[in-house]
Protein backbone atom coordinates (compact mmCIF):
# COMPACT_ATOMS: atom_id res chain seq x y z
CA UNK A 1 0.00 0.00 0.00
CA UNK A 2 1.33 3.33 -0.74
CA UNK A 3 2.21 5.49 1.64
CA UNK A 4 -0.39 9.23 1.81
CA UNK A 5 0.26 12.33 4.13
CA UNK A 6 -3.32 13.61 5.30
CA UNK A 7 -4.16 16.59 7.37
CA UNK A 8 -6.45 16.21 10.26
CA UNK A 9 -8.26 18.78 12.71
CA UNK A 10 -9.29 17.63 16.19
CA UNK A 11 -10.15 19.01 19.37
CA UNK A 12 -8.42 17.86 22.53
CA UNK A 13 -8.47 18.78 26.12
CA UNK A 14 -5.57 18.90 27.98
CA UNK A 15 -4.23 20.04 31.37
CA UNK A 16 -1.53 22.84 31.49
CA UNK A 17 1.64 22.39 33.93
CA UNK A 18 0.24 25.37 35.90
CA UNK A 19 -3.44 23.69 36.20
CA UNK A 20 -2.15 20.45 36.73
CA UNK A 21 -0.42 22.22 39.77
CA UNK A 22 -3.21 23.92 41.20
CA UNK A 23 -5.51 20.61 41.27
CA UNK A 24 -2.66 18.95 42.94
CA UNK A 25 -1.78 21.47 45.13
CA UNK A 26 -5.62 21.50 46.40
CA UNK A 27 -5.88 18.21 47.23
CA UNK A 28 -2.92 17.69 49.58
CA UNK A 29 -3.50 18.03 53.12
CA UNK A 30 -1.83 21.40 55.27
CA UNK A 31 1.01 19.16 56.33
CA UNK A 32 1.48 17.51 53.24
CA UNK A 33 1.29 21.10 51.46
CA UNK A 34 4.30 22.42 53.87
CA UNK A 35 6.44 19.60 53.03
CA UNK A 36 5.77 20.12 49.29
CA UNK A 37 6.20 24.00 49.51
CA UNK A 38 9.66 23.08 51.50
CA UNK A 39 10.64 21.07 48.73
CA UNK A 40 9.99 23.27 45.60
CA UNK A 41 11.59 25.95 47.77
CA UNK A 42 15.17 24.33 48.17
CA UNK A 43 14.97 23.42 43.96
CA UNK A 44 13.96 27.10 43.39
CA UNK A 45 16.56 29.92 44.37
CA UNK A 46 13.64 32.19 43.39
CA UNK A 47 11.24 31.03 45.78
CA UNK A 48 11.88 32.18 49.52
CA UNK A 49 9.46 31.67 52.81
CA UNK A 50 8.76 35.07 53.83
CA UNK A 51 8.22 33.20 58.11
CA UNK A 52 9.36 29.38 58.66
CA UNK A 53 6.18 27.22 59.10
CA UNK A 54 5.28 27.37 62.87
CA UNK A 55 5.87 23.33 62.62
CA UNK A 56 8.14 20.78 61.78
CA UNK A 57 8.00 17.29 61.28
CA UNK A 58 10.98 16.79 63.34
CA UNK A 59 12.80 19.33 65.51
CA UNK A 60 16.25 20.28 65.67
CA UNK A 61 18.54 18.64 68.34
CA UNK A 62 19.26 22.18 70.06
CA UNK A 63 15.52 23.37 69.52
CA UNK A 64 12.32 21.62 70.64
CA UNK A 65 9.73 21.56 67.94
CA UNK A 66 7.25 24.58 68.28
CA UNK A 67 3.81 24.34 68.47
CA UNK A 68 0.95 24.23 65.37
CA UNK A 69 -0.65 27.32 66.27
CA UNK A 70 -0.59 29.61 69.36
CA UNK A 71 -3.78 28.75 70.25
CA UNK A 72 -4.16 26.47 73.22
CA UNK A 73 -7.08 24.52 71.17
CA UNK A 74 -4.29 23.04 69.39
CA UNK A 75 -1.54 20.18 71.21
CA UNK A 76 2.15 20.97 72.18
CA UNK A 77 4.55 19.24 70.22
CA UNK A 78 7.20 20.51 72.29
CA UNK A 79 6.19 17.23 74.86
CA UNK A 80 7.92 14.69 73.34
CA UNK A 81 7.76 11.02 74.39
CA UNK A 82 10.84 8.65 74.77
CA UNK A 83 10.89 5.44 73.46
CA UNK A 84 11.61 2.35 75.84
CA UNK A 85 15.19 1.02 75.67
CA UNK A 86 15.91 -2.08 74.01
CA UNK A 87 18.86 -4.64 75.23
CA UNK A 88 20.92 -5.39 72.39
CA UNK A 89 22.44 -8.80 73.77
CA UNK A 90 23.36 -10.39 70.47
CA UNK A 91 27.14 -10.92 69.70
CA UNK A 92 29.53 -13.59 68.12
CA UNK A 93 29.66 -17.33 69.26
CA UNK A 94 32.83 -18.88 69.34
CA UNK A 95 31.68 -22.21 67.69
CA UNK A 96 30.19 -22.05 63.94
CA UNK A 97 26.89 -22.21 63.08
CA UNK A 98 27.54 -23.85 59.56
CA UNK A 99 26.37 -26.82 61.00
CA UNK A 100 23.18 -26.06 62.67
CA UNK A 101 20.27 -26.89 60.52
CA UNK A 102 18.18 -24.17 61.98
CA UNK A 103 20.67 -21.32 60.71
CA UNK A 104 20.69 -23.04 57.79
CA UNK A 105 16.94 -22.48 57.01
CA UNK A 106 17.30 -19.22 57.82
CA UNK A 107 15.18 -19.04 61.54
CA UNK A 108 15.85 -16.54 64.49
CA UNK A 109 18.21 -17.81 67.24
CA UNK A 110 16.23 -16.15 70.15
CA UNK A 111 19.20 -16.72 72.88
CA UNK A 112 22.06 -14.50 74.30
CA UNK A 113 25.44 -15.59 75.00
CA UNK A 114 26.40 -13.70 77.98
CA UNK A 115 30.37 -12.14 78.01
CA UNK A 116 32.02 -10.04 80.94
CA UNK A 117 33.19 -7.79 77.93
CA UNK A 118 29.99 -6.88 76.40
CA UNK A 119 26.94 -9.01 77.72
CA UNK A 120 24.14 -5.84 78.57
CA UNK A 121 26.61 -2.93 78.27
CA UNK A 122 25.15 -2.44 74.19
CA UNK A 123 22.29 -0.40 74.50
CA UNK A 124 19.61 0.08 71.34
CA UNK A 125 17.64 3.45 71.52
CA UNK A 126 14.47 2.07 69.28
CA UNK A 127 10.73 0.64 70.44
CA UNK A 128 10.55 -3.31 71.53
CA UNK A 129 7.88 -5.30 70.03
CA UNK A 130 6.42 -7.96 71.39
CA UNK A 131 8.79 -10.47 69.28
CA UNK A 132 11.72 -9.00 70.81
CA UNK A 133 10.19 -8.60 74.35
CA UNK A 134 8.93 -12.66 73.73
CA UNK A 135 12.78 -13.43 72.82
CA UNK A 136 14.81 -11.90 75.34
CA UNK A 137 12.67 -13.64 78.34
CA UNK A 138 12.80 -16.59 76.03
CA UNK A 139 17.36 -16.37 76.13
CA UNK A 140 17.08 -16.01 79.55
CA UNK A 141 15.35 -18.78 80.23
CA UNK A 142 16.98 -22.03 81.88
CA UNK A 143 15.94 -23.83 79.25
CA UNK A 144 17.89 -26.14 76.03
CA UNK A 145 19.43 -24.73 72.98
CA UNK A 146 16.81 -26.43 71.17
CA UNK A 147 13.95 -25.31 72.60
CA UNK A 148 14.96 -21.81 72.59
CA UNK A 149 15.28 -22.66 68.92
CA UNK A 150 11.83 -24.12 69.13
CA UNK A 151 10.34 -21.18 70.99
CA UNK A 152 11.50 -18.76 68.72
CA UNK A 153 9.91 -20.59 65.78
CA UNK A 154 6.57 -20.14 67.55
CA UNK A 155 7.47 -16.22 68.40
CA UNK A 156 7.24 -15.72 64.87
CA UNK A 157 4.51 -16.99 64.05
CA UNK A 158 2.00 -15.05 66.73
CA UNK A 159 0.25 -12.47 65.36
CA UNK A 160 -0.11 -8.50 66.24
CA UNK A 161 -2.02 -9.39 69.09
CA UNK A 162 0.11 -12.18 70.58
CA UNK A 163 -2.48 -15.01 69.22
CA UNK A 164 -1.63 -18.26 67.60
CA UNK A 165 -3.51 -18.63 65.23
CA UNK A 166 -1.79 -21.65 63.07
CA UNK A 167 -2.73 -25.48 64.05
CA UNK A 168 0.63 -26.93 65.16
CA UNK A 169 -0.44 -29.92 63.37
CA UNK A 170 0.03 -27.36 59.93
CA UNK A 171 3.15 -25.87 61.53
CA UNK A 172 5.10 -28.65 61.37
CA UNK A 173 4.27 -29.78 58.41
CA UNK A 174 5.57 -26.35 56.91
CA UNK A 175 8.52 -27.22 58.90
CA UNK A 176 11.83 -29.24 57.32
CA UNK A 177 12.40 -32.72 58.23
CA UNK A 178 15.84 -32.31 59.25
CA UNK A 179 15.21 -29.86 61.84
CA UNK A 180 13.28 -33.27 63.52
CA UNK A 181 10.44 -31.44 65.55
CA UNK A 182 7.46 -33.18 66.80
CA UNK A 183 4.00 -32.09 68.07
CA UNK A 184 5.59 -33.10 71.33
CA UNK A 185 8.05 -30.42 71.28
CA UNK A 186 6.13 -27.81 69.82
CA UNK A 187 3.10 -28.27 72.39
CA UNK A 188 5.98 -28.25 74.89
CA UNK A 189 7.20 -25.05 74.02
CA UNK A 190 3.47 -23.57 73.39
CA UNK A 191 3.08 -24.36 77.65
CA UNK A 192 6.37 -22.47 78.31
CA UNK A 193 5.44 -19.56 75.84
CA UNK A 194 2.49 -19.20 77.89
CA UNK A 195 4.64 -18.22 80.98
CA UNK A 196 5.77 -15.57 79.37
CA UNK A 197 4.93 -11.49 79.46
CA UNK A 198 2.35 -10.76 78.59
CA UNK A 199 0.01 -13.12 80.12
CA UNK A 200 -2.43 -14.55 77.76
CA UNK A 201 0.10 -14.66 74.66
CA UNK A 202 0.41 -17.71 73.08
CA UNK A 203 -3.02 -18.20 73.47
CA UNK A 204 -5.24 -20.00 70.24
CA UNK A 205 -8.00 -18.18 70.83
CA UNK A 206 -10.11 -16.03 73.23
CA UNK A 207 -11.20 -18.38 75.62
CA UNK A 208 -7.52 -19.84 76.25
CA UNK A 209 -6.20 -16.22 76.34
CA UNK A 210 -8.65 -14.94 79.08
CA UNK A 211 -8.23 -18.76 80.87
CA UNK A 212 -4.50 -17.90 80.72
CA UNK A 213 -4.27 -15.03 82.58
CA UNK A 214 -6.97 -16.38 85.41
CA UNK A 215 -4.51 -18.74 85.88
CA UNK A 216 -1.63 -16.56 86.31
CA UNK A 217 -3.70 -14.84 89.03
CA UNK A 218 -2.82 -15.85 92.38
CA UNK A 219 -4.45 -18.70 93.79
CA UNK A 220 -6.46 -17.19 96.54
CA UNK A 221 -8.08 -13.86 94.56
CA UNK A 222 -11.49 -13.98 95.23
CA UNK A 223 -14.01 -15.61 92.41
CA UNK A 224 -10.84 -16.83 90.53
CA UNK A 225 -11.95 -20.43 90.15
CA UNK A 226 -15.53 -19.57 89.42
CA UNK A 227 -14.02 -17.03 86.51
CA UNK A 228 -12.35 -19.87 85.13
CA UNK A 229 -15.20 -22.41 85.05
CA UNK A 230 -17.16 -18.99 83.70
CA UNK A 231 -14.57 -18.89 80.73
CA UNK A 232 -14.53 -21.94 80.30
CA UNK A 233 -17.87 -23.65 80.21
CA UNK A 234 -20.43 -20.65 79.45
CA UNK A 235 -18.07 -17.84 77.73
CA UNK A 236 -20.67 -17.29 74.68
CA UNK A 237 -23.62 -16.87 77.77
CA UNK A 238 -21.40 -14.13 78.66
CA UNK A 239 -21.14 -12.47 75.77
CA UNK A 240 -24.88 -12.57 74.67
CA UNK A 241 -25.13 -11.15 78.28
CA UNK A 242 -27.80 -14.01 79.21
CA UNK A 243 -26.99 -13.72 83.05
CA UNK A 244 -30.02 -15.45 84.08
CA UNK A 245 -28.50 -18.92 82.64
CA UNK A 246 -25.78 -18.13 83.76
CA UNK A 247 -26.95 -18.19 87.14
CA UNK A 248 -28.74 -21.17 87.28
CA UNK A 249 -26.06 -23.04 85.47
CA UNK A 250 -23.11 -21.94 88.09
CA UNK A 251 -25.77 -21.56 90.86
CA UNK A 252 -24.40 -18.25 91.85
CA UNK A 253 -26.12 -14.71 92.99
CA UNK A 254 -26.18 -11.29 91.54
CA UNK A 255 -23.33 -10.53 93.61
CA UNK A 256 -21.19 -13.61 92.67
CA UNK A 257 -22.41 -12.92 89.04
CA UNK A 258 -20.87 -9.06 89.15
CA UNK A 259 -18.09 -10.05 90.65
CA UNK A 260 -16.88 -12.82 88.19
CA UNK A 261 -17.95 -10.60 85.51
CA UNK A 262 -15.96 -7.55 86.79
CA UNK A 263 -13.11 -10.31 87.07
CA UNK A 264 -13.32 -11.26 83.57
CA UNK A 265 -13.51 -7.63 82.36
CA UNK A 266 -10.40 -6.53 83.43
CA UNK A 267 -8.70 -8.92 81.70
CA UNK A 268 -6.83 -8.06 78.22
CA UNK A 269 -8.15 -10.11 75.11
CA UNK A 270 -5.24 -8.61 72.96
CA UNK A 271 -1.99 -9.05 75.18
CA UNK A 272 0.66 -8.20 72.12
CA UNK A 273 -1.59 -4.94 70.99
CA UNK A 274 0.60 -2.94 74.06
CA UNK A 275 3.01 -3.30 71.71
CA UNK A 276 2.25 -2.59 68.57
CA UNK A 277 3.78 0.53 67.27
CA UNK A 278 0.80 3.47 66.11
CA UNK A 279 1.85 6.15 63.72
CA UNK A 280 0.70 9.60 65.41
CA UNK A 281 -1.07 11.78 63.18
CA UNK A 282 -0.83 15.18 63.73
CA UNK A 283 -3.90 17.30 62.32
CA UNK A 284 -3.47 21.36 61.37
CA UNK A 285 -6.53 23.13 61.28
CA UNK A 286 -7.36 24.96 57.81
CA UNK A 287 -10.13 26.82 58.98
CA UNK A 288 -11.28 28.64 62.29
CA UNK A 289 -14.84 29.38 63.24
CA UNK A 290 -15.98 32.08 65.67
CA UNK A 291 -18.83 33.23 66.31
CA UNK A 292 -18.75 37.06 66.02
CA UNK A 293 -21.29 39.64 66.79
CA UNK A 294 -23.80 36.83 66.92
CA UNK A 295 -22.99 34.80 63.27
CA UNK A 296 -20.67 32.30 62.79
CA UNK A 297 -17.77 32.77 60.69
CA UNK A 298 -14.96 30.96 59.03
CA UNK A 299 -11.34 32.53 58.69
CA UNK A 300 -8.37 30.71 57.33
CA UNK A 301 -5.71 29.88 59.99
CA UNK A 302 -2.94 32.33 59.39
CA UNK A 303 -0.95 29.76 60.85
CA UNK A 304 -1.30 27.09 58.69
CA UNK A 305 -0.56 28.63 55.28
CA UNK A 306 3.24 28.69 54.09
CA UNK A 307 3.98 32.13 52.94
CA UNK A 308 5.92 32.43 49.62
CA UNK A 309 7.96 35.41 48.32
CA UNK A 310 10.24 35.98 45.41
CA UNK A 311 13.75 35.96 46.07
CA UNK A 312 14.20 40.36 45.14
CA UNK A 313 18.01 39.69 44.95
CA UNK A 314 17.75 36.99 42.33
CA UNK A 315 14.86 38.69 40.37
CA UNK A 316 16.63 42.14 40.44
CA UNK A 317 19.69 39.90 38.38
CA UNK A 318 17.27 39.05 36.16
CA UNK A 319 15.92 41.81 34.62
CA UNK A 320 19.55 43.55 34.11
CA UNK A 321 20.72 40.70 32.89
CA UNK A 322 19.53 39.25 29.07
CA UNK A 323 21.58 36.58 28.34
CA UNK A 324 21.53 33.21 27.54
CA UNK A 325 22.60 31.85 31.03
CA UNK A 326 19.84 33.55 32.57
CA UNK A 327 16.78 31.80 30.79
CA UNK A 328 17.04 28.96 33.44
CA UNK A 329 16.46 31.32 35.97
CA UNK A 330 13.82 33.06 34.10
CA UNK A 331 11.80 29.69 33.64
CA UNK A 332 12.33 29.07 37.68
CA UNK A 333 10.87 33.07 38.20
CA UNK A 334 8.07 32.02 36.07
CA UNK A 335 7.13 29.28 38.00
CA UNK A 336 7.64 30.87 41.52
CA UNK A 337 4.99 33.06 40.28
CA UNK A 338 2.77 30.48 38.95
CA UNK A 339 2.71 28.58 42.63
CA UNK A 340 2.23 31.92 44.63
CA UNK A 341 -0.81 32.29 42.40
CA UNK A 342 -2.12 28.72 42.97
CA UNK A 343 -1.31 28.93 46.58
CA UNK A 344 -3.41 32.25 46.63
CA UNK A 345 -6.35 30.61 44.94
CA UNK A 346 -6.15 27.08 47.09
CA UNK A 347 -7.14 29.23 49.97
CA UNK A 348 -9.59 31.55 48.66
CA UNK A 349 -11.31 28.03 47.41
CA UNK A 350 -11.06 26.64 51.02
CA UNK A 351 -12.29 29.62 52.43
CA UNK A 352 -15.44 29.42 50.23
CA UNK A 353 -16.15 26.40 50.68
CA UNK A 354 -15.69 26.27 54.12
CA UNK A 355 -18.17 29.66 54.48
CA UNK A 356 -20.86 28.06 52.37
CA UNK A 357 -20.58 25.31 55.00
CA UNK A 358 -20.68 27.26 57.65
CA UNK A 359 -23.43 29.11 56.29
CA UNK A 360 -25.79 25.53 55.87
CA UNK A 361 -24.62 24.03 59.09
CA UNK A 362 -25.42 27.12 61.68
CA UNK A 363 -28.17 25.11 63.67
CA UNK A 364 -25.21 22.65 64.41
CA UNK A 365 -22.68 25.21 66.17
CA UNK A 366 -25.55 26.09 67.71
CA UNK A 367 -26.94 22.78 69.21
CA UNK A 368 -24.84 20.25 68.02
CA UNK A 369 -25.33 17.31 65.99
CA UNK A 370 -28.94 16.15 66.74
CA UNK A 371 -29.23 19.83 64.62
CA UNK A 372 -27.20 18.86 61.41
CA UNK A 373 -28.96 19.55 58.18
CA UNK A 374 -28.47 16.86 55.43
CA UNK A 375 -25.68 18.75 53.18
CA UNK A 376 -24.64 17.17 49.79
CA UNK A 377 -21.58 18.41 47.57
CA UNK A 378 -24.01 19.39 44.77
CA UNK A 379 -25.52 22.13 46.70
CA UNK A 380 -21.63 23.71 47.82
CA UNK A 381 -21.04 23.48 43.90
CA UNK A 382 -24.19 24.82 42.69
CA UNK A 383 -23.69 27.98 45.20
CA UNK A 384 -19.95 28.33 44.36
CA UNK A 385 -20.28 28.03 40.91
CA UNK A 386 -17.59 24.83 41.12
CA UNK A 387 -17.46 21.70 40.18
CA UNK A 388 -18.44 18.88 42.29
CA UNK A 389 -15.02 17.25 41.92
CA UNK A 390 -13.15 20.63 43.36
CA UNK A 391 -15.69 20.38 45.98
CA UNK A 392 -14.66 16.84 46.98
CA UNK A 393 -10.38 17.68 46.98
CA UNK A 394 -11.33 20.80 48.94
CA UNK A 395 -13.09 18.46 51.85
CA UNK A 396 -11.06 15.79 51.60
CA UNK A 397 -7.94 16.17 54.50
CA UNK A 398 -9.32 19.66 54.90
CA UNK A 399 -9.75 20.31 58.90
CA UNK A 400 -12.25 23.25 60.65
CA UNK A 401 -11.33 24.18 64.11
CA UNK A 402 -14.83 24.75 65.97
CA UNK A 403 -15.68 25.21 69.62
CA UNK A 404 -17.36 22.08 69.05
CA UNK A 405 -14.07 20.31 68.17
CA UNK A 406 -11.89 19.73 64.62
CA UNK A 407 -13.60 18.20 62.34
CA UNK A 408 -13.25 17.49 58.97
CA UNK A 409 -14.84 19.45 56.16
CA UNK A 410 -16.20 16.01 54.93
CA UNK A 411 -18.10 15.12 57.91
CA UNK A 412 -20.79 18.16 57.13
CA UNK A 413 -21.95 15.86 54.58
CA UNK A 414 -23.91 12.80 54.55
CA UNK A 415 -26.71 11.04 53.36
CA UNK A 416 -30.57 12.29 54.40
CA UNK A 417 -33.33 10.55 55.43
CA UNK A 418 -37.07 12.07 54.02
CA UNK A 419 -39.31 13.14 57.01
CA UNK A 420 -43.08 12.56 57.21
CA UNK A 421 -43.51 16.22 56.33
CA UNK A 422 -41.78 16.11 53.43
CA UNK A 423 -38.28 17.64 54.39
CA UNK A 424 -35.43 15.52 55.27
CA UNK A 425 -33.17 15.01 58.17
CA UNK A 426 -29.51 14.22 58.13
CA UNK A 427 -27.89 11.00 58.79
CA UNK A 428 -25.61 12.15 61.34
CA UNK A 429 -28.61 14.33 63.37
CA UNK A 430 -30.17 10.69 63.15
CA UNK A 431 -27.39 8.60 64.62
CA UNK A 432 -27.12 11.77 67.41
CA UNK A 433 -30.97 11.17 68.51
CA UNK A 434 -30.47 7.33 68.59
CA UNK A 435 -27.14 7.83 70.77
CA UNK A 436 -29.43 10.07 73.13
CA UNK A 437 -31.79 7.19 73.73
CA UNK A 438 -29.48 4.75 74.08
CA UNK A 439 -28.07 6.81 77.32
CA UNK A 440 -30.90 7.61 78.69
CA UNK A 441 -32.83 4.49 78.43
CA UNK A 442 -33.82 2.05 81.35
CA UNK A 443 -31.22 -0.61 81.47
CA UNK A 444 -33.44 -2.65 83.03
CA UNK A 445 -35.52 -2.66 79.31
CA UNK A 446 -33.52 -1.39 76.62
CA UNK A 447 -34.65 -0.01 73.37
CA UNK A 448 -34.89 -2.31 70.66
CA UNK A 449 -34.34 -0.99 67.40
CA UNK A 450 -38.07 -1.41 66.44
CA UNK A 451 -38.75 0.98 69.49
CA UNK A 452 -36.16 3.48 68.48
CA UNK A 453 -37.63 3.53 64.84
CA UNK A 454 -41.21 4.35 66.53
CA UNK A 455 -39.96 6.98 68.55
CA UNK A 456 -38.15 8.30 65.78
CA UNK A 457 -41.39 8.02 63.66
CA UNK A 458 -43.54 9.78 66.11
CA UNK A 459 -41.16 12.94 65.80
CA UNK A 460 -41.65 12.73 62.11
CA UNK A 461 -38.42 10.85 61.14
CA UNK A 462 -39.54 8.01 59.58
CA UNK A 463 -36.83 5.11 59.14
CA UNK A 464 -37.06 1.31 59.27
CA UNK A 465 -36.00 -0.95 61.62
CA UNK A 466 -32.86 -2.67 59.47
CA UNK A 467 -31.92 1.20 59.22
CA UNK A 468 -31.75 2.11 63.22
CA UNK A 469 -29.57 -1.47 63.08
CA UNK A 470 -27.47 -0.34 60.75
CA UNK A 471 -26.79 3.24 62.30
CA UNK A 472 -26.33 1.60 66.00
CA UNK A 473 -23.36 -0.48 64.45
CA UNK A 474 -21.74 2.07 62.99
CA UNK A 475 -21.29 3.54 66.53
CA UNK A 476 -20.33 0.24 67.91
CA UNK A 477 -23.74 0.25 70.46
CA UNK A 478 -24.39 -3.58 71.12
CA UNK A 479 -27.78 -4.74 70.13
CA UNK A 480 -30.73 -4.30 73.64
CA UNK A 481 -29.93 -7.56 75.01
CA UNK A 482 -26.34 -6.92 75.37
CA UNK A 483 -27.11 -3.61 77.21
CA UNK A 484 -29.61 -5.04 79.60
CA UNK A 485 -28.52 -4.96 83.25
CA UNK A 486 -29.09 -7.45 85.45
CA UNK A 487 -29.10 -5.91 88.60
């Protein structure tokens, strides 16, 4: 086929560098925002902060970290926790491992091989999980080579909150031949990881883990046996919260009853989760609402914004100087400009959106959140003149300081529910009135959730049973025969 050359018009749509910016820049959170303005700033020489941030991420050894904002709403950073100290006991054997078929498949060791030189004079700085915690009671244990070996193969395999959950039965047969371990030796070693700290780990499921600890109790704390027999035997009775078979089946009182039960409560049915290390999250409020002169209003918080200058020094060099070598520099003036501008118009757009809020939610500053008006991001847009997608980045990790607490611009919005008169009530006011109930109610005869949707219906809101169910679980409230007392 021969080769033709044809000429075609068509329309596209595409995204400038400077618009691809601003929708970026929009969507990133205040801290994230500071720590991408802190990095365009140290590639730019024409970009300078006109004040540091008042934050940091992390502070300078001769400084302490400063606070987010001046306000004393907002939490000191300058308190700063200190990790726990690790013992770093591990050093060089004498004898090779080459030999030893555990090394050679690649598992732990678990022990410490005390020497007057070193032995606990090495000192780690950094957090302990439960593995290590597990493994250094497990070294100094007066126990075999092997079944510290042993031990430590069952260390690993615990989970986050210091269960077992794998059948030794299935461990073993993941383990290799020549290593020669039984279920003898790995129950064995189960019983001695169940000495351990914390009490309970080890455990293959609730009702050993709570069992475990009764037992570590001391033999003469009051109710201890009848706990036990309690976890043991009737466990699910407890949960459903059937105390009257409970009773008859132990043949105990209300007072025996309450005080096994407080027994059992005090327990902890997630032994490793002390240790399981929690990223903090620090939050920066965008916005600040007062209530002057009688309205609410939102203000941006002065704090919280980076503020961006052109470098004068550099930009004065510029325009004296034409040539060639300068066009980098122009390009990098250019663009200092662009992101001033988009940083300009990221928070007049929060600020909008944040007073239309504001605006529609007044009831709720007010009374609180049995007073929240359903709120969709159609109606912000519609108002604004924006789209619905700029109204979703400017919510999303977008935080308003309120006497009432932060809260996120997102949670002003929710679904609605149609009232009898034909308005509609918001799904949050709805889960506020059930919470009300709940607390108030007669724990002697709880509200179902078919009497919670009649009361609800007899103040016009009219929702169905399955719906009061499903807004109860979402704020974790058991179900009325869990909450009935039996005093």
């Amino acid at each position: 086929m021969k080769p033709t050359l044809q000429l075609k018009l068509s329309q596209q749509l595409k995204l400038t560098p400077q618009l691809q910016q601003s929708i970026r820049l929009l969507q990133l959170s205040t801290i994230e925002l500071n720590q991408e303005i802190e990095r365009i700033v140290q590639e730019n020489p024409l970009l300078e902060l006109e004040e540091a941030a008042e934050y940091r991420d992390v502070p300078s050894e001769k400084q302490a970290a400063p606070s987010l904002t001046h306000s004393p709403d907002f939490p000191d950073e300058t308190a700063t926790s200190i990790p726990p100290v690790e013992t770093n006991l591990t050093q060089e054997t004498s004898q090779s491992n080459e030999s030893d078929p555990f090394q050679e498949y690649g598992f732990s060791r678990a022990v410490v091989d005390h020497d007057d030189e070193n032995g606990f004079s090495q000192l780690v700085a950094k957090p302990l999980d439960l593995r290590g915690h597990l493994s250094l009671q497990l070294s100094l244990g007066q126990i075999s080579e092997r079944d510290r070996r042993i031990g430590g193969l069952l260390i690993d395999s615990l989970d986050d909150d210091g269960y077992l959950l794998q059948d030794l039965n299935e461990l073993i047969d993941l383990l290799p031949p020549e290593l020669k371990i039984g279920a003898d030796d790995l129950q064995a070693a189960l019983v001695y990881l169940q000495q351990l700290d914390p009490p309970g780990v080890g455990a293959r499921n609730l009702k050993e883990c709570l069992a475990i600890q009764l037992q570590a109790l001391p033999g003469d704390t009051p109710y201890r046996d009848l706990a036990l027999l309690l976890v043991n035997k009737h466990l699910e009775s407890l949960a459903s919260r059937d105390f009257g078979q409970i009773k008859k089946l132990m043949g105990c009182n209300d007072e025996c009853l309450r005080a096994i039960q407080s027994l059992i409560i005090n327990l902890n049915p997630k032994p490793g989760a002390i240790f399981n290390a929690t990223d903090t999250r620090y939050i920066v409020a965008d916005v600040i609402v007062t209530k002057v002169n009688g309205i609410w209003e939102a203000q941006l918080n002065p704090e919280a914004m980076p503020r961006l200058g052109i470098n004068r020094l550099y930009a004065d060099m510029l325009s004296r100087n034409q040539e060639d070598s300068a066009r980098r520099l122009t390009g990098q003036l250019n663009e200092a400009r662009w992101l001033i501008k988009n940083m300009h118009q990221r928070s007049d757009t929060i600020l909008k959106v944040s007073s239309a809020i504001v605006e529609r939610q007044r009831q709720f500053f007010e009374h609180g959140e049995v007073a929240m008006r359903p709120l969709v991001l159609r109606e912000i847009a519609d108002t604004l003149g924006l789209h619905e997608s700029t109204i979703s980045r400017v919510t999303t990790q977008k935080f308003m300081h309120t006497p009432r607490g932060i809260f996120e611009l997102k949670y002003f919005f929710g679904s609605h529910v149609v009232t009898d008169t034909g308005g509609a009530c918001s799904a949050t006011a709805i889960r506020a009135l059930i919470k009300q109930f709940v607390k108030t109610e007669n724990l002697k005869k709880p509200l179902s959730d078919n009497k919670i949707s009649e009361i609800l219906g007899k103040q016009g809101i009219v929702i169905a049973r399955r719906t009061v169910a499903k807004y109860r679980e979402s704020m974790q409230i058991p179900p009325a025969n869990q909450r009935k007392s039996f005093n």
